[in-house]
Protein backbone atom coordinates (compact mmCIF):
# COMPACT_ATOMS: atom_id res chain seq x y z
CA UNK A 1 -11.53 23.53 24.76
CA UNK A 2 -11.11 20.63 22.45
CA UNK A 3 -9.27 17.86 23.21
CA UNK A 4 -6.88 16.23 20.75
CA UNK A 5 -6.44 12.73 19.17
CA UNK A 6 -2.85 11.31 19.01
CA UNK A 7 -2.16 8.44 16.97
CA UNK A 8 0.14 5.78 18.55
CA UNK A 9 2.89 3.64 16.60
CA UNK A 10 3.54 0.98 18.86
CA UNK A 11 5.43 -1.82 18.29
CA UNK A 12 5.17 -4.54 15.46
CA UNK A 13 6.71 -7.46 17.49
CA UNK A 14 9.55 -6.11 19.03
CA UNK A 15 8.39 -4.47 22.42
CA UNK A 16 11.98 -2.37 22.31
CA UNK A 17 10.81 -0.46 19.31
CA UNK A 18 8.14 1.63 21.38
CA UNK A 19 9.11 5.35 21.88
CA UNK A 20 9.72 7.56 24.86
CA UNK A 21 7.09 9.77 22.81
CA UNK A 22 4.24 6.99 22.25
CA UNK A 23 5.15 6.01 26.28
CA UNK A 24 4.25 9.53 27.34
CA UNK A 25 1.29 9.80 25.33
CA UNK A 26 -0.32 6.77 26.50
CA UNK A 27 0.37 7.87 29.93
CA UNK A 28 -0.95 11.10 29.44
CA UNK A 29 -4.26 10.49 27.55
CA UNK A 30 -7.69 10.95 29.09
CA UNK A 31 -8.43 7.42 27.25
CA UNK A 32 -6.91 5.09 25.19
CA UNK A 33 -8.94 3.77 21.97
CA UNK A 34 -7.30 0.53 21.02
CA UNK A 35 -8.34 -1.86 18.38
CA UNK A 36 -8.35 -4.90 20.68
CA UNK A 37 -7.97 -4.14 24.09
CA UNK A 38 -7.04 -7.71 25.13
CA UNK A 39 -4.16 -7.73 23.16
CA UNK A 40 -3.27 -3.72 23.97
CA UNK A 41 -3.62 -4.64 27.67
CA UNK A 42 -0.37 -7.01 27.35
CA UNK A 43 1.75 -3.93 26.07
CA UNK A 44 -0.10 -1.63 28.90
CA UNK A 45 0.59 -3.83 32.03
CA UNK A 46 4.21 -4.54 30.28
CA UNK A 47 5.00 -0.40 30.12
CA UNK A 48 2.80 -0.09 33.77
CA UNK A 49 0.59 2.53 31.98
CA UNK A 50 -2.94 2.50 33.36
CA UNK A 51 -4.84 5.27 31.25
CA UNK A 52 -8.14 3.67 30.83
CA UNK A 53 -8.97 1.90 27.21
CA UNK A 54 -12.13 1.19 25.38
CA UNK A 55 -12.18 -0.80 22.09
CA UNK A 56 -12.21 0.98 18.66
CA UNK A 57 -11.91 -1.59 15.75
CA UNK A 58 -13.84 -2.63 12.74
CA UNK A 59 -17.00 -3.39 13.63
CA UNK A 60 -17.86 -0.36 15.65
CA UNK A 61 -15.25 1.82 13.39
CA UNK A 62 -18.77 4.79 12.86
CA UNK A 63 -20.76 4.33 15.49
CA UNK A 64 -17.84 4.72 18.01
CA UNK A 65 -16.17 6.93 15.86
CA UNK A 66 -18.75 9.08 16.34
CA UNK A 67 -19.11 9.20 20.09
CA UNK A 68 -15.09 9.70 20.51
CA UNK A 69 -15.18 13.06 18.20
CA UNK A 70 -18.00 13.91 20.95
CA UNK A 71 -15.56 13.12 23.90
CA UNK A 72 -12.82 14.79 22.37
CA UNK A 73 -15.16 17.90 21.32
CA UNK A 74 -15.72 17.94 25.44
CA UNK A 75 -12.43 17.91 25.75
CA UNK A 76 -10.70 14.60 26.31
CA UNK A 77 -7.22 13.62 25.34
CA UNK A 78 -7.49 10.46 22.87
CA UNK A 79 -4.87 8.74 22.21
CA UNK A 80 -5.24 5.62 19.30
CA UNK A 81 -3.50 1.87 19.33
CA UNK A 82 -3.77 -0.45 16.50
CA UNK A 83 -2.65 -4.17 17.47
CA UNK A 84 0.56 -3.48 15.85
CA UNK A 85 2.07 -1.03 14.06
CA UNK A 86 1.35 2.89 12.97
CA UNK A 87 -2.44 3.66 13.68
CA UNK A 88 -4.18 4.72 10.31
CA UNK A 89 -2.25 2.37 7.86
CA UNK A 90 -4.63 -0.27 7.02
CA UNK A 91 -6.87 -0.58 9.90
CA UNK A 92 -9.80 1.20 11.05
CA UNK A 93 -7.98 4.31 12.38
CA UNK A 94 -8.53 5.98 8.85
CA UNK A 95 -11.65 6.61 9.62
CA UNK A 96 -11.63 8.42 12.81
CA UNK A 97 -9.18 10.58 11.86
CA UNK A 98 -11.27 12.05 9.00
CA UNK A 99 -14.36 12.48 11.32
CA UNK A 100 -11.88 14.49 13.92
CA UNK A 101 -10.08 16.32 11.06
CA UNK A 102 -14.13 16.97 9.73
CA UNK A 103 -15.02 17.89 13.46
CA UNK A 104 -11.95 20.47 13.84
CA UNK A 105 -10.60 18.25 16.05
CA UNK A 106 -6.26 18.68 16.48
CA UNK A 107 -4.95 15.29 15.19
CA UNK A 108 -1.14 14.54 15.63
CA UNK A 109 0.90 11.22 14.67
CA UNK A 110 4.02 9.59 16.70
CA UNK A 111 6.20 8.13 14.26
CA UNK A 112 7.17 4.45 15.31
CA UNK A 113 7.00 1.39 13.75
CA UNK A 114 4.74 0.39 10.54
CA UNK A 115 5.53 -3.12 8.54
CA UNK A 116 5.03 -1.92 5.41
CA UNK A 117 8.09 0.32 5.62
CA UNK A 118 9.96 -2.31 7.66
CA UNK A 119 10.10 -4.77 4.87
CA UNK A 120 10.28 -1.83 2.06
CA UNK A 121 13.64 -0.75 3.54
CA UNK A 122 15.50 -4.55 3.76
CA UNK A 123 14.19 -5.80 0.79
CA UNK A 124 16.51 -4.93 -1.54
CA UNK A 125 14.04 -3.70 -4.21
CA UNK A 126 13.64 0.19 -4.95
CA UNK A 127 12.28 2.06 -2.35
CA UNK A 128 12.58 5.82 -4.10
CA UNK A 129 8.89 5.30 -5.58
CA UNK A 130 6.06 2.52 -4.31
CA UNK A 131 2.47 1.60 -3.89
CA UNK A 132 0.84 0.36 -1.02
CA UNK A 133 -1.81 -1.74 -1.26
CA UNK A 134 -2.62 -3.39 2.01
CA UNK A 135 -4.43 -6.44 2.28
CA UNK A 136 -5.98 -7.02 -1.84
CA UNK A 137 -10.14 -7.12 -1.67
CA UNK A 138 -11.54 -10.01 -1.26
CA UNK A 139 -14.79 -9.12 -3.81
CA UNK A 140 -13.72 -11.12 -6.87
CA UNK A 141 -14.83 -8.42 -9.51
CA UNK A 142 -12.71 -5.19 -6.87
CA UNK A 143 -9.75 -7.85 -6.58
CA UNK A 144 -9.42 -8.81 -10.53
CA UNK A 145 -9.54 -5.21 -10.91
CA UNK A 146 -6.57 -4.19 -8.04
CA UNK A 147 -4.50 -7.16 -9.55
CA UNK A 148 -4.78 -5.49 -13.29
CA UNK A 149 -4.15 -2.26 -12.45
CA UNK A 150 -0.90 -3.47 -10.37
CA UNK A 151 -0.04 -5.19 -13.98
CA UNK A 152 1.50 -1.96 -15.17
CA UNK A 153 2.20 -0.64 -11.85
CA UNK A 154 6.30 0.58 -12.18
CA UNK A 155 6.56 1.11 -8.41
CA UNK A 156 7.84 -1.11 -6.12
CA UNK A 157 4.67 -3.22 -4.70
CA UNK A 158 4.10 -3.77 -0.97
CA UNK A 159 0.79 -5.96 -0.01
CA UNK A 160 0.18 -7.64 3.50
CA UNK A 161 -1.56 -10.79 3.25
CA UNK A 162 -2.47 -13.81 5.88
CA UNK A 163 -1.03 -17.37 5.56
CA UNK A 164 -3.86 -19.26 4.57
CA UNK A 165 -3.71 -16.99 1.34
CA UNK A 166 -0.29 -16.92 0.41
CA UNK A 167 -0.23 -19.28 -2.13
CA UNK A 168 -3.41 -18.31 -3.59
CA UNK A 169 -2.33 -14.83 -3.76
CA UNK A 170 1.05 -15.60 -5.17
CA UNK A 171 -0.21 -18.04 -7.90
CA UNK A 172 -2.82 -15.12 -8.70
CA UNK A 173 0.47 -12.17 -9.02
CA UNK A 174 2.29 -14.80 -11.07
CA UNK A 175 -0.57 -14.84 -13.45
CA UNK A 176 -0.57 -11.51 -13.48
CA UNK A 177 2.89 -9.77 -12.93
CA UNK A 178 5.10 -13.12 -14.22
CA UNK A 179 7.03 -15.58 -12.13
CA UNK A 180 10.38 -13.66 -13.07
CA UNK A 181 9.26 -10.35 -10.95
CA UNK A 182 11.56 -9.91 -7.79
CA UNK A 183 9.79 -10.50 -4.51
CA UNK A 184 10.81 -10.21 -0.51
CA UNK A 185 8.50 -12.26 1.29
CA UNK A 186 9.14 -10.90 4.79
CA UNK A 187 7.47 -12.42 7.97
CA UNK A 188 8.14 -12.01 11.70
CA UNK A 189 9.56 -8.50 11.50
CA UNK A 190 11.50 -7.51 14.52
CA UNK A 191 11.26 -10.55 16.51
CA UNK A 192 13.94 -13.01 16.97
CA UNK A 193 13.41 -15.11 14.04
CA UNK A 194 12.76 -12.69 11.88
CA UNK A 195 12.50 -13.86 8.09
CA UNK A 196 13.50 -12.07 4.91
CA UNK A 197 13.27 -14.49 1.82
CA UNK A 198 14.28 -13.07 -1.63
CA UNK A 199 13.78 -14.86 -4.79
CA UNK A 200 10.99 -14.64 -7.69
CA UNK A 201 6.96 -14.90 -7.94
CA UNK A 202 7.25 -18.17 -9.26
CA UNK A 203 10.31 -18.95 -6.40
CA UNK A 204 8.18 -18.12 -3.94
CA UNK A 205 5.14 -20.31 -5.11
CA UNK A 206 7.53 -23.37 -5.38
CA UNK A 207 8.70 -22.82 -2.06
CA UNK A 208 5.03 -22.96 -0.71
CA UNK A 209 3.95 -25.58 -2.65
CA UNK A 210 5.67 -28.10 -0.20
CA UNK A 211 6.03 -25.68 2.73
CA UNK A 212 3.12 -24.50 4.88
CA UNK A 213 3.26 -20.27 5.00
CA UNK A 214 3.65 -19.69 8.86
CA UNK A 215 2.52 -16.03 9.94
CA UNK A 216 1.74 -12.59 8.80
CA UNK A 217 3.46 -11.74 5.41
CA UNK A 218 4.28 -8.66 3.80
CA UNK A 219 5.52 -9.25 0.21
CA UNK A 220 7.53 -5.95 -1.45
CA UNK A 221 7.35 -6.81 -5.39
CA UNK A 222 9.52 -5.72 -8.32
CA UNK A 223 7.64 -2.57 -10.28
CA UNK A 224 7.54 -3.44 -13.86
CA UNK A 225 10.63 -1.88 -15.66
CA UNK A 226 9.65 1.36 -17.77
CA UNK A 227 12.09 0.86 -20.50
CA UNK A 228 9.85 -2.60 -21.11
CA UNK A 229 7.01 -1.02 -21.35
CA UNK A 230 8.24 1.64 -23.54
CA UNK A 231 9.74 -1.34 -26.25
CA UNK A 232 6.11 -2.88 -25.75
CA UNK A 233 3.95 0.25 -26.73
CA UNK A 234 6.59 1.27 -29.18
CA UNK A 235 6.31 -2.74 -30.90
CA UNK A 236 2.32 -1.94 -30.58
CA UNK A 237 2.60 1.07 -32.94
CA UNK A 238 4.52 -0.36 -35.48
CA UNK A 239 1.71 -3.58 -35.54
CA UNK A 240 -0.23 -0.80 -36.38
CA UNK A 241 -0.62 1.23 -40.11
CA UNK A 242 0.77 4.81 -39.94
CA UNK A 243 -3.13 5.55 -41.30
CA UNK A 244 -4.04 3.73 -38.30
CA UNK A 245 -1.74 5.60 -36.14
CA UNK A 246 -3.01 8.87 -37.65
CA UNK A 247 -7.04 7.80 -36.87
CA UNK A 248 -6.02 6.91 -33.35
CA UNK A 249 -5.13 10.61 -32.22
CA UNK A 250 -7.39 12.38 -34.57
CA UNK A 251 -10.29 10.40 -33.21
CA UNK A 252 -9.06 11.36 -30.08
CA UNK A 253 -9.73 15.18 -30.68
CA UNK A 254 -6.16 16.21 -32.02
CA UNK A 255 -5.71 18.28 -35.01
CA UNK A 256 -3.68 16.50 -37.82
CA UNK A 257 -0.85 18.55 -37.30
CA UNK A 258 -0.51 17.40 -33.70
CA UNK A 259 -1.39 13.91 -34.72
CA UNK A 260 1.35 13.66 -37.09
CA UNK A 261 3.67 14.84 -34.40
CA UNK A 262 2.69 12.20 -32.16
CA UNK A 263 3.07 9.32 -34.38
CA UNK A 264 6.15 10.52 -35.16
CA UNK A 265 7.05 10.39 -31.38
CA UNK A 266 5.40 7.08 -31.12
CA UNK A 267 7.20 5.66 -33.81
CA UNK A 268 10.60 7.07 -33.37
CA UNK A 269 10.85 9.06 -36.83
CA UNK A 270 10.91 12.05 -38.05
CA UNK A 271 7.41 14.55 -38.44
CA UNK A 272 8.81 14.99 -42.07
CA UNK A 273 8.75 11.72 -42.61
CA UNK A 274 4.90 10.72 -42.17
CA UNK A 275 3.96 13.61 -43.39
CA UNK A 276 5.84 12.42 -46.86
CA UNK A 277 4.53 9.33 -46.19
CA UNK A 278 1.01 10.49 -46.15
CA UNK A 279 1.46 12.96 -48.85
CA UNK A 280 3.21 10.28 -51.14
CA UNK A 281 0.23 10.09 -54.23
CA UNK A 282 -0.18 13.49 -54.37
């Protein structure tokens, strides 16, 4: 019989936030795949679990990969660590858990702790809709392209990014998003001197300008407001002729019936009224 993987939440600084659940599992398991084991040992020997471990991370994320499914297709118990945090979010647990989902493999997930949703919740933005985007690529072409697409993104933004790069990153969003967007800049979540600052893109890059970043960030960022972008593509039509208009949709496959009813929509008028307008020399 199979055996199964369980993914492991354990905790992001504070060592309290660990489960009875997670403790079990790790207990329990035939073998413990953790992404460093000299830093998973520390919350081991800490919790007196001695399940052995063997070291699942980046660099080895396919080629080990492949030889757990094996184990677990022979029937050991697997249960996955990330450093810090909820396995699978980020880090190199996504891919074993598509090749034991592929391999038929039972894969189950202990809720616990995961940053992202730490600093979503206490920063004081909206949390009904967002985006997660992790840590933004560091290919220049992939990264100008993330950083556009966030440019009309309306959710709430949450990115994780290193201190060396903070400022970089921050000057880049303010290029991008506008130093008026709301931003939490959260560092040190859960631990005694935890950090929530809440200000503005181009607050924050002030801020860093004469103080060194300290830490692992997550930033949660303002979506852009939809009633903004509405007044923009509605003060884009009207730059436009109502010919214009017309061309745009017909080109785009509609009949002119339908077009007409759409740059009526665009524009905020009446269907009667273009088609007068278009039918006014007749």
């Amino acid at each position: 019989m199979p055996g199964r993987l369980t993914l492991c939440a354990t905790p992001i600084g504070n060592l309290e936030d660990i489960t009875f659940r997670v403790l079990k599992a790790l207990r329990e398991a035939d073998l413990i795949a953790a992404e460093d084991t000299r830093n998973s040992i520390k919350l081991l020997n800490h919790f007196d679990i001695h399940t052995p471990m063997t070291a699942y991370h980046e660099n080895n994320r396919y080629d080990k990969g492949r030889q757990l499914v094996e184990k677990m297709l022979e029937g050991t118990n697997i249960a996955l660590i990330t450093d810090a945090g909820t396995p699978g979010i980020s880090d190199p647990g996504e891919v074993l858990v598509q090749m034991a989902v592929e391999a038929g493999i039972e894969v189950t997930s202990l809720p616990g702790p995961a940053a992202c949703i730490t600093a979503l919740t206490m920063s004081g933005l909206s949390t009904r809709r967002f985006a997660f985007e992790a840590f933004l690529p560091m290919e220049k072409k992939e990264r100008a392209a993330v950083l556009a697409q966030l440019q009309t993104e309306s959710r709430t933004i949450v990115l994780y990014e290193a201190p060396h790069r903070l400022v970089r990153t921050l000057g880049e969003l303010q290029k991008v998003l506008g130093g008026s967007r709301r931003i939490s800049l959260c560092r040190e979540l859960t631990k005694k001197h935890e950090q929530v600052q809440r200000t503005t893109i181009e607050g924050a890059l002030a801020h860093y300008s004469t103080e060194t970043p300290r830490g692992e960030y997550v930033l949660v960022i303002e979506g852009r407001s939809l009633d903004e972008m509405k007044a923009e593509q509605e003060a884009s039509w009207q730059e436009m002729t109502i010919e214009e208009h017309m061309a745009y949709y017909l080109e785009k496959g509609a009949d002119r019936k339908e077009a007409m009813k759409q740059v009526a929509r665009d524009r905020g008028c009446g269907k009667r009224e273009i088609y007068a307008y278009l039918n006014r020399d007749r």
